[in-house]
Protein backbone atom coordinates (compact mmCIF):
# COMPACT_ATOMS: atom_id res chain seq x y z
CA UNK A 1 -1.12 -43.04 4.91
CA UNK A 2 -0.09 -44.78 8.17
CA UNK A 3 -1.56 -43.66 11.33
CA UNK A 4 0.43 -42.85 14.67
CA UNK A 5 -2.20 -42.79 17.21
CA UNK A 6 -0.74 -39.05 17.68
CA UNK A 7 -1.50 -35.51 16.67
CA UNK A 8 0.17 -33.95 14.56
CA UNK A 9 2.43 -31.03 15.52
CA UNK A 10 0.81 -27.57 15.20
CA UNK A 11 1.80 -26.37 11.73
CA UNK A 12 2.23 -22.40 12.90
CA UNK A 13 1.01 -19.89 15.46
CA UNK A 14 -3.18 -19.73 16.56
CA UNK A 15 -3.86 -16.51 16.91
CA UNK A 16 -6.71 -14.76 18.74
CA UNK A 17 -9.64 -13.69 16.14
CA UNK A 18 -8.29 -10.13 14.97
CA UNK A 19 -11.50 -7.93 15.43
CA UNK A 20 -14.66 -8.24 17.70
CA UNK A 21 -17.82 -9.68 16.28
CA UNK A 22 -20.43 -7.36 14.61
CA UNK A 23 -24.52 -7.56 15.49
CA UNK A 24 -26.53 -11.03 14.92
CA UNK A 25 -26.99 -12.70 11.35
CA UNK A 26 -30.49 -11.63 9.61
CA UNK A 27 -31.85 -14.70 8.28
CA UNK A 28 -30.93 -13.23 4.85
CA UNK A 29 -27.67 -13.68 5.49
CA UNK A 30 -27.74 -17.06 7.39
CA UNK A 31 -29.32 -18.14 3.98
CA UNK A 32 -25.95 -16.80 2.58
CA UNK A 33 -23.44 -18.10 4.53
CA UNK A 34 -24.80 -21.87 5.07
CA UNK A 35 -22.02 -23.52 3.98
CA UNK A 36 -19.50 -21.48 5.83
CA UNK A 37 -22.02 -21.92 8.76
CA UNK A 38 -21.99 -25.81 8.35
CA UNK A 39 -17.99 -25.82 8.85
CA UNK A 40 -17.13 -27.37 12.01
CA UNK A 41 -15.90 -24.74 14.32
CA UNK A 42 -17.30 -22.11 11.74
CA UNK A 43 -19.99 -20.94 13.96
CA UNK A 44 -22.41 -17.06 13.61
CA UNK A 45 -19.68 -15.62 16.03
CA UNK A 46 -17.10 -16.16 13.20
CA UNK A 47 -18.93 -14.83 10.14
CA UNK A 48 -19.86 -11.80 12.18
CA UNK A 49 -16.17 -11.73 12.56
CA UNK A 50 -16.20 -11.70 8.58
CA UNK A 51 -18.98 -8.82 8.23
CA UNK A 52 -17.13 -6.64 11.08
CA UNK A 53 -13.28 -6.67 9.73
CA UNK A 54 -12.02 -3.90 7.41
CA UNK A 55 -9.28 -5.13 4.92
CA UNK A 56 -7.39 -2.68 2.85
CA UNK A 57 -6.18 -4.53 -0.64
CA UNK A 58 -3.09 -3.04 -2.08
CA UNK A 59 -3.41 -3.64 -5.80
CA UNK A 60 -6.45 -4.42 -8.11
CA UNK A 61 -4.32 -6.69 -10.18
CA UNK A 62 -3.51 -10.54 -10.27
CA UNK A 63 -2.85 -11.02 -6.83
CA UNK A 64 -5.60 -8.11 -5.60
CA UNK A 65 -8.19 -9.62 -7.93
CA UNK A 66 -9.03 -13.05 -5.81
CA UNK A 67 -8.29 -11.84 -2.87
CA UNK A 68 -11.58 -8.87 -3.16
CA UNK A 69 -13.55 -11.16 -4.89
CA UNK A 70 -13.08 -14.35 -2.44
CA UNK A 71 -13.14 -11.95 0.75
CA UNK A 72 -16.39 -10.14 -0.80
CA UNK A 73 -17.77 -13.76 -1.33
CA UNK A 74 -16.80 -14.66 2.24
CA UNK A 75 -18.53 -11.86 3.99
CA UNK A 76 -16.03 -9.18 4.91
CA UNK A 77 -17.96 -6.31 5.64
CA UNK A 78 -16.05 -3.28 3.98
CA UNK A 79 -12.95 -3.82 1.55
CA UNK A 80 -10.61 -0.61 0.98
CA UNK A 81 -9.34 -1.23 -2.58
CA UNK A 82 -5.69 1.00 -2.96
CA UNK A 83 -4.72 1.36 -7.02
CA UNK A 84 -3.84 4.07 -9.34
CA UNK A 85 -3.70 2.63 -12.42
CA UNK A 86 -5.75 1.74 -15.27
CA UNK A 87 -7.25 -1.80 -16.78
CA UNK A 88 -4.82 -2.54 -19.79
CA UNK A 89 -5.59 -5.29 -22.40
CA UNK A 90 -2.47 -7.10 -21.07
CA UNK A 91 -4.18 -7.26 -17.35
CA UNK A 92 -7.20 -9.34 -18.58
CA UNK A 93 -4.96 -12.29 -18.80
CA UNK A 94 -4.73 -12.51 -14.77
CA UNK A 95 -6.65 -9.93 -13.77
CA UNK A 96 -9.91 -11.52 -13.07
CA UNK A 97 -12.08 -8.94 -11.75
CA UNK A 98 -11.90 -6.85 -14.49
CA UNK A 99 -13.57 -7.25 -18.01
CA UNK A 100 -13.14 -5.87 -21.19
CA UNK A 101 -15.84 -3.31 -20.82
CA UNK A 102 -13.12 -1.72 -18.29
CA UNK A 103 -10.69 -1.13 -20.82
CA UNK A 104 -8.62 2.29 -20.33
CA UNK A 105 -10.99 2.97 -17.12
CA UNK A 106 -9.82 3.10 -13.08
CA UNK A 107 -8.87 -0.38 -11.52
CA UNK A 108 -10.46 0.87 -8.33
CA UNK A 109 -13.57 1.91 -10.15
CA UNK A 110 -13.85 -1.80 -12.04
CA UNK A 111 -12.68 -3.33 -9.14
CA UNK A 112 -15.59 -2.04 -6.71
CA UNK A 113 -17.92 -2.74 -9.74
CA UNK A 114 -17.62 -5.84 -9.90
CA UNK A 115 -17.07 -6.54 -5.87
CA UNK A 116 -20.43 -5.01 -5.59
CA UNK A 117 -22.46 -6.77 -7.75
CA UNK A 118 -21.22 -9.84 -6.08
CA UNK A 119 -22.00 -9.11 -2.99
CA UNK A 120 -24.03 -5.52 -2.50
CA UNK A 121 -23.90 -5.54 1.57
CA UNK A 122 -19.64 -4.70 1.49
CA UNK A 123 -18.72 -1.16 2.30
CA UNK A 124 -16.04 -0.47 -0.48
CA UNK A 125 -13.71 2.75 -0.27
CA UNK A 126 -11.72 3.78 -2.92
CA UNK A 127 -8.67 4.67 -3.13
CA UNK A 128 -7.22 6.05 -6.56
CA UNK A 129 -4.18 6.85 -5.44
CA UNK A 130 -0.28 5.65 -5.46
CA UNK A 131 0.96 5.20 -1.92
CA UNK A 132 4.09 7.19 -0.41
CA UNK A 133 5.40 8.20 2.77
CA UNK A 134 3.15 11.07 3.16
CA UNK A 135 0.17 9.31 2.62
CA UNK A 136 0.04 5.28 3.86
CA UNK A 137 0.02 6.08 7.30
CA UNK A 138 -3.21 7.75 7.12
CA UNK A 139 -5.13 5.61 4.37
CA UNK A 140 -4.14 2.51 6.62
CA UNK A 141 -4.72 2.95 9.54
CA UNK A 142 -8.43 2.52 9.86
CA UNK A 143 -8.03 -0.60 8.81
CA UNK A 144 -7.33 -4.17 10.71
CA UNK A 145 -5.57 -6.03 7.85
CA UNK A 146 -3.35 -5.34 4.51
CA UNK A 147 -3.96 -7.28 1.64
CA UNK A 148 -0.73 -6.45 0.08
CA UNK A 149 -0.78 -7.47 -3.66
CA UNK A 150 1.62 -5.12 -4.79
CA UNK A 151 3.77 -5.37 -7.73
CA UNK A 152 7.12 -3.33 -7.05
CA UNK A 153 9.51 -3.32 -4.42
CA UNK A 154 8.93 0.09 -3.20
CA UNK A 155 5.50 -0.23 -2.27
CA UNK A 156 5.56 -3.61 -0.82
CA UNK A 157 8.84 -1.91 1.57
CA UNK A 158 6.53 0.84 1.82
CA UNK A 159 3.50 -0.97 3.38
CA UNK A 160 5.89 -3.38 4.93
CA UNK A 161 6.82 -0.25 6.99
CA UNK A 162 3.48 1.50 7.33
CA UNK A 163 2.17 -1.90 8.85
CA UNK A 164 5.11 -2.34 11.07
CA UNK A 165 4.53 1.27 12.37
CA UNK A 166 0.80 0.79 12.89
CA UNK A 167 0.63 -2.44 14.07
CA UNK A 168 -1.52 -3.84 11.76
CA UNK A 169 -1.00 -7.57 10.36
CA UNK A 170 0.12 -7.86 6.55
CA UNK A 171 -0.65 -10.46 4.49
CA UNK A 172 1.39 -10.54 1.22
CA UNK A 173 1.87 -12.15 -1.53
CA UNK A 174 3.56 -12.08 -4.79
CA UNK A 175 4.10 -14.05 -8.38
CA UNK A 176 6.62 -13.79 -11.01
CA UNK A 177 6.55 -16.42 -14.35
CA UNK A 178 5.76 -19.48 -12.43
CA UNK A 179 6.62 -18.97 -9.20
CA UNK A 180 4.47 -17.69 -6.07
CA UNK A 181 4.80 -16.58 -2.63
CA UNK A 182 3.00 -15.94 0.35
CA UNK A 183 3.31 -15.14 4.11
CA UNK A 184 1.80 -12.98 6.76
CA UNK A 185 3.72 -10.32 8.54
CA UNK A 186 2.84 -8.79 11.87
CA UNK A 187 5.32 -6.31 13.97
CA UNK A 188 2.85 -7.09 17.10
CA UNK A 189 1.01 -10.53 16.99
CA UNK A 190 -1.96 -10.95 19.70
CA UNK A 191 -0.05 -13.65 21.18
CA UNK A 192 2.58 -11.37 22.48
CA UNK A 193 5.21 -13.82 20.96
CA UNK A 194 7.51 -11.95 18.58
CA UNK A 195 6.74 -11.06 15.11
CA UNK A 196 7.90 -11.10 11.63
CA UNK A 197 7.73 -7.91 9.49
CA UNK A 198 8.90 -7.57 5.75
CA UNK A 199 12.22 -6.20 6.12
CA UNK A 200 13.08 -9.40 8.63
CA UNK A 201 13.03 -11.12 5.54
CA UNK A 202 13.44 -8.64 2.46
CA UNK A 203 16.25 -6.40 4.69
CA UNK A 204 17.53 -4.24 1.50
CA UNK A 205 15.70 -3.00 -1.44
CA UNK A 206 17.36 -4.41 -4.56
CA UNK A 207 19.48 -1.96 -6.80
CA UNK A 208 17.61 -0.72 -9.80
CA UNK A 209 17.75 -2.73 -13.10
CA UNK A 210 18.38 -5.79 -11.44
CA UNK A 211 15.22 -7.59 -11.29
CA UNK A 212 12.97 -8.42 -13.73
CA UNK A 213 9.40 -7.11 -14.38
CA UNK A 214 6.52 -9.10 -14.85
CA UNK A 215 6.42 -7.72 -18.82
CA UNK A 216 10.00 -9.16 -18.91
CA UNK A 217 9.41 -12.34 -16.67
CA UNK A 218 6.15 -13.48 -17.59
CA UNK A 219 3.21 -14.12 -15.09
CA UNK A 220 1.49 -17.50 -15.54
CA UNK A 221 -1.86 -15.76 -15.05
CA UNK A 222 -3.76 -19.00 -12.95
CA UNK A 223 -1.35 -19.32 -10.35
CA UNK A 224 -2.19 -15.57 -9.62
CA UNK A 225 -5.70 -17.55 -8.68
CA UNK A 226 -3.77 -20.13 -6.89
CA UNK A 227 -1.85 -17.33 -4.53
CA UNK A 228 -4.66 -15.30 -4.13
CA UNK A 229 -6.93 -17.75 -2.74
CA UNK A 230 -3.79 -18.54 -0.58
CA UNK A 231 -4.00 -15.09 0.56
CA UNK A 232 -7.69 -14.51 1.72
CA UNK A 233 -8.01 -18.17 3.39
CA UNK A 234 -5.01 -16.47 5.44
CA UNK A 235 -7.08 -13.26 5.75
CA UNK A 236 -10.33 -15.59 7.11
CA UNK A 237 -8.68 -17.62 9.35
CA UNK A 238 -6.86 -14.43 10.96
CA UNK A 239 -10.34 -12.06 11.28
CA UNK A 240 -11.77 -15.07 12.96
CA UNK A 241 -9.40 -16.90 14.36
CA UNK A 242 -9.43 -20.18 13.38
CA UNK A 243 -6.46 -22.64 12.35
CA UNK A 244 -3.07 -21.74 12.64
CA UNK A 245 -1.80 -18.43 11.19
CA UNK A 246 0.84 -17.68 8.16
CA UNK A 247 3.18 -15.40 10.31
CA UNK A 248 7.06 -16.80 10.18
CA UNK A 249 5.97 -19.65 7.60
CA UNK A 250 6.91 -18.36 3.88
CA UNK A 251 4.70 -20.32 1.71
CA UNK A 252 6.33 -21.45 -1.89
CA UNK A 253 4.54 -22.40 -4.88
CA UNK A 254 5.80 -23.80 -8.43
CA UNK A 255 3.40 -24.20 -10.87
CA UNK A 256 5.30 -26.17 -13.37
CA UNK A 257 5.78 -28.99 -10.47
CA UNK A 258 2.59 -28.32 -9.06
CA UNK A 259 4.37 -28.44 -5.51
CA UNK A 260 3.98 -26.26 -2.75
CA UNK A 261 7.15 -25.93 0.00
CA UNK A 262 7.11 -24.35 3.33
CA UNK A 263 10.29 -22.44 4.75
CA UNK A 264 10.33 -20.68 8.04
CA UNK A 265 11.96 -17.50 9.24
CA UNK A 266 12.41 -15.72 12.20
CA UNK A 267 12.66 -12.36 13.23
CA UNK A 268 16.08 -10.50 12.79
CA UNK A 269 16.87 -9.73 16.44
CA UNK A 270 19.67 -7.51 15.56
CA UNK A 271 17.61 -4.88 13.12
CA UNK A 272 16.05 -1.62 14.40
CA UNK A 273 12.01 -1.65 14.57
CA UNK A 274 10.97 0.87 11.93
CA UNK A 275 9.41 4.65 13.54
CA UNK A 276 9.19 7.13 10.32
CA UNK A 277 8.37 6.25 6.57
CA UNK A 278 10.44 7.35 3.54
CA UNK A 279 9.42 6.87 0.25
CA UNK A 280 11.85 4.67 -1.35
CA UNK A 281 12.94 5.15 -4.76
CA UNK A 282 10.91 3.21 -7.50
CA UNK A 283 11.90 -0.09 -6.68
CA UNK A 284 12.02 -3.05 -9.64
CA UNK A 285 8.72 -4.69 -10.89
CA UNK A 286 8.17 -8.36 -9.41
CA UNK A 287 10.63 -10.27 -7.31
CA UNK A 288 13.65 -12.07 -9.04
CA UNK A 289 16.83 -10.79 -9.58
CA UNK A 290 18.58 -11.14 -13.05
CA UNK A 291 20.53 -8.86 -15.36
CA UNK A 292 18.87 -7.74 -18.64
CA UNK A 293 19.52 -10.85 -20.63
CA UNK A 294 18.22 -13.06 -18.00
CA UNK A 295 21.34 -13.70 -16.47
CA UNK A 296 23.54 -12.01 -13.59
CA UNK A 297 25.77 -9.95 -16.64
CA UNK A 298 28.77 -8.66 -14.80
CA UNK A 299 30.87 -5.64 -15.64
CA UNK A 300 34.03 -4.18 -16.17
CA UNK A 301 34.60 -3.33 -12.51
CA UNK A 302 36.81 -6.43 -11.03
CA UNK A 303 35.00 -5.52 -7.93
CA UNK A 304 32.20 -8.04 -9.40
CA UNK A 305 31.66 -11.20 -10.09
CA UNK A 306 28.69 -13.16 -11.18
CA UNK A 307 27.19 -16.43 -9.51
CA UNK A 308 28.88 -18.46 -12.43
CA UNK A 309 32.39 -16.77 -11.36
CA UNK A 310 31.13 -17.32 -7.54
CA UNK A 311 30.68 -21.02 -8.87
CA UNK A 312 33.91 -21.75 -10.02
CA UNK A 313 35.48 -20.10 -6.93
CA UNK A 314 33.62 -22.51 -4.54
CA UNK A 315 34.97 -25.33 -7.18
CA UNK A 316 38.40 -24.52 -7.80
CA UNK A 317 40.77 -25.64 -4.66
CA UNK A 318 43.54 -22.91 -5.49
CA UNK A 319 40.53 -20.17 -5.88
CA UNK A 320 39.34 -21.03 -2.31
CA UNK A 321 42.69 -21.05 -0.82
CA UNK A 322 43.26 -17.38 -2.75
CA UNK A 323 39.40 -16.12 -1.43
CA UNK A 324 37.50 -15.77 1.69
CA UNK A 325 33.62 -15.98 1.05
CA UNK A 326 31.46 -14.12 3.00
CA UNK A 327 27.78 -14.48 3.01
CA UNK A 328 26.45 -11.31 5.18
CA UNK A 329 22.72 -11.81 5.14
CA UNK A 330 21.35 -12.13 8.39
CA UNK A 331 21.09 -15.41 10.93
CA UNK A 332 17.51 -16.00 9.85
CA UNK A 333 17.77 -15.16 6.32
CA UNK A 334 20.57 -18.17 5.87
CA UNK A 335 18.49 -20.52 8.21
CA UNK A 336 16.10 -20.16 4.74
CA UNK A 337 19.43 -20.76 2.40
CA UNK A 338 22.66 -20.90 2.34
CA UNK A 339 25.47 -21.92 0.04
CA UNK A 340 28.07 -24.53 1.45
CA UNK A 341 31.65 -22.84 1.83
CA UNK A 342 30.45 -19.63 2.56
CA UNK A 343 31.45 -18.16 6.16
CA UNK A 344 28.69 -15.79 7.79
CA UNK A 345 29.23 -12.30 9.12
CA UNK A 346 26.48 -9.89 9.26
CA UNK A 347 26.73 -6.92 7.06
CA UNK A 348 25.84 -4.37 10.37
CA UNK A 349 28.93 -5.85 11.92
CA UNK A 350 31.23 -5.52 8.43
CA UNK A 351 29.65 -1.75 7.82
CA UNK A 352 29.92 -0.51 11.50
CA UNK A 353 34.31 -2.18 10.98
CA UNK A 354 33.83 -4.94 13.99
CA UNK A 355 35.73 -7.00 11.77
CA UNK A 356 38.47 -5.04 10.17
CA UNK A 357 41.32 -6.30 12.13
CA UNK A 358 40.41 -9.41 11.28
CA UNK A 359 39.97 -10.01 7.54
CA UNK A 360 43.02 -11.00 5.46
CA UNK A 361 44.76 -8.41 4.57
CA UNK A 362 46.18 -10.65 1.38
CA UNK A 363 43.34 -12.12 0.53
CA UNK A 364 40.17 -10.53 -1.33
CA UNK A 365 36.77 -10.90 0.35
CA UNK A 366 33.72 -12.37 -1.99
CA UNK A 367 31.12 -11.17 -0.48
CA UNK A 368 27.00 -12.50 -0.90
CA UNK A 369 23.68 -11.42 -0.07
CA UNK A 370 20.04 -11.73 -1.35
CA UNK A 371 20.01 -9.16 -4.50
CA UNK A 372 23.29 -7.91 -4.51
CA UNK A 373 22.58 -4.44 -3.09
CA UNK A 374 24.15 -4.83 0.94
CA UNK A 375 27.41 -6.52 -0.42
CA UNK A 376 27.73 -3.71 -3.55
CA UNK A 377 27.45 -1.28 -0.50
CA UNK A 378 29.81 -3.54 1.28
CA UNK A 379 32.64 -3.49 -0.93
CA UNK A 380 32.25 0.60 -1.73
CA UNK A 381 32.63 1.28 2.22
CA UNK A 382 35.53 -0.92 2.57
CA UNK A 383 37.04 0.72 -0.43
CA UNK A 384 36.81 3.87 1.21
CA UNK A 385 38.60 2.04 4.23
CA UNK A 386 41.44 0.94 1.89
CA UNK A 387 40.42 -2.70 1.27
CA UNK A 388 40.59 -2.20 -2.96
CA UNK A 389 40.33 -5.72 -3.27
CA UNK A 390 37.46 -6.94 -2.31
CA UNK A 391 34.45 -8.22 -4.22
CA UNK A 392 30.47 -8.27 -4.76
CA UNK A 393 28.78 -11.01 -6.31
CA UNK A 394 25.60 -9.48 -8.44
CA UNK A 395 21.89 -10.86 -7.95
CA UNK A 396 23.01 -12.65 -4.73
CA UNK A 397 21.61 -15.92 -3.72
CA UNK A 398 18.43 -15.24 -5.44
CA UNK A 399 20.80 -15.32 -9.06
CA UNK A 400 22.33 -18.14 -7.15
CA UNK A 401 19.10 -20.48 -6.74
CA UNK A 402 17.68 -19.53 -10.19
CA UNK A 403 21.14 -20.00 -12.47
CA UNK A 404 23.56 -21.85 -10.37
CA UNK A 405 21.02 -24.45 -7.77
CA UNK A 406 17.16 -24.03 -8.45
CA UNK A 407 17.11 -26.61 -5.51
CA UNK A 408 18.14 -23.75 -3.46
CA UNK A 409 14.67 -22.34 -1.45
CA UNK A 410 14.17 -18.31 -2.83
CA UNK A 411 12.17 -16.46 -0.49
């Protein structure tokens, strides 16, 4: 390592130390938290910090399982655990805080078990129950973070939402076969810079059948350690302010390369802030999108093509000159990944017909997003608007970066 005689530059945002600090340490407790009191700029103040926040946790599983058991360890004072499901055989792979005693018995029940016999002083409320639009607003908002562990795309929109609505900072995270991700999303940050919320990175929900499931994908069960950990060091340093926050820094991790990448993203300046929840329909499992044999499988309709046919366009000279591509994700979500010899126009702009007069009128559009779902939408309103022609390429960039260029960043 070669020194510079200069700091380095800040890695993210510092952010002011989310809640107020609760009453003085008992010597009990300053027994407890030595080490974290022997930290450098880890002072009382902080872990009262620590024994004042209230974290919801969305999901007892292999993300949710670290995160209550390292935040419990750490001090927070009272831990909202959100699950409706029940401990399967299959969970005890990754699933850490549950045994097999648990078998066939509530997550939240196991879950609050085992979080109190590590540490007896947290609060823990349960909540049993399966999130929707009638009911996150209220089971949130006491709260001043979301854990959100979450396996499916609905709820993770869902809470995405509710946060952005309520203010409250997000941290989320989320694994599928060797892959992880993590970043913290907050509508209102307490620096009064802008913020990042879910859907300025995630802007449509992918189309049903598209995306794998964990049972399909595989989950290497100790990178769900790995992420988790991730996860509540983000959750400590934002209760108590200390290092630099997680908020427009998407943190990648492959476990087969043992490498971890950062990308940043910024906040879609052209999308409306969120003001009502819907429940959105049950969303795939995990995060990757494929057809059922692993691959992008396109069908009859010529109005798709796959990344492979998407490849061969961008390779082919006379394809290119008989094809316009058009990737219409937004300006931040290319700034994470793009795909050379694509041309950018934002899907609001192609829906709304800014651009009808002028697209070729002899030449098809191919048009790209993330899963698929904005330029299938694409291509049926423009059908309606007599362009028969034109074309949606299925799974997106995400097929793109997993079949075509794994160099390419996913997010």
């Amino acid at each position: 390592m070669t020194a510079t005689g200069h700091d380095a530059p800040p890695l993210g945002r510092r952010l002011a130390p989310l809640v107020e600090a609760a009453g003085r340490l008992s010597p009990e407790l300053e027994r407890r938290f030595a080490r974290h009191l022997a930290l450098s700029g880890f002072d009382a103040l902080a872990q009262r910090r620590l024994a004042a926040a209230r974290v919801a946790v969305i999901g007892a599983g292999g993300l949710g399982s670290p995160v209550l058991l390292y935040l419990a360890a750490a001090g927070v004072g009272t831990l909202g655990i959100i699950d409706d499901d029940t401990v399967e055989v299959s969970n005890l792979q990754r699933q850490i805080i549950h045994t097999e005693a648990a078998l066939g018995g509530s997550k939240v029940d196991s879950a609050a078990r085992t979080v109190g016999a590590l540490n007896s002083g947290v609060t823990i409320t349960r909540h049993p129950i399966r999130l929707d639009a009638h009911n996150a607003l209220a089971t949130l908002s006491g709260y001043d973070l979301i854990m959100d562990g979450s396996d499916n795309f609905a709820t993770r929109y869902l809470v995405g939402d509710a946060a952005e609505i309520l203010g409250i900072p997000c941290v989320w995270g989320s694994i599928l076969g060797e892959d992880g991700r993590l970043t913290t999303f907050w509508a209102t940050p307490s620096d009064g810079l802008p913020g990042r919320t879910y859907r300025d990175l995630f802007p449509a929900l992918p189309p049903a059948g598209s995306v794998l499931n964990c049972a399909q994908g595989g989950v290497l069960g100790v990178l769900c350690g790995s992420v988790g950990a991730a996860m509540a060091t983000e959750a400590v340093n934002l209760i108590t302010g200390r290092g630099y926050s997680l908020l427009g820094r998407l943190l990648s991790v492959n476990a087969l390369q043992q490498s971890w990448r950062e990308i940043r993203f910024e906040a879609d300046p052209g999308r409306n802030p969120v003001t009502t929840l819907t429940s959105p329909a049950s969303g795939p499992l995990c995060a990757t999108a494929v057809g059922p044999d692993g691959h992008p499988a396109a069908g009859a309709d010529a109005s798709f093509w796959s990344v492979e046919d998407l490849a061969h366009g961008l390779e082919a000279p006379t394809r290119r000159e008989r094809f316009l591509f058009v990737d219409v994700r937004s300006a931040a979500e290319r700034r994470l990944a793009a795909i050379n010899g694509t041309r950018a126009i934002p899907y609001a702009e192609l829906l709304a017909g800014i651009h009808d007069h002028t697209l070729p009128t002899d030449t098809p559009v191919v048009y790209l997003c993330h899963h698929g779902v904005r330029s299938e939408n694409l291509v049926r309103a423009l059908r309606e608007r007599g362009r028969s022609n034109d074309i949606s390429v299925i799974g997106g960039i995400e097929a793109w970066s997993r079949h075509i260029d794994p160099t390419l960043p996913r997010y």
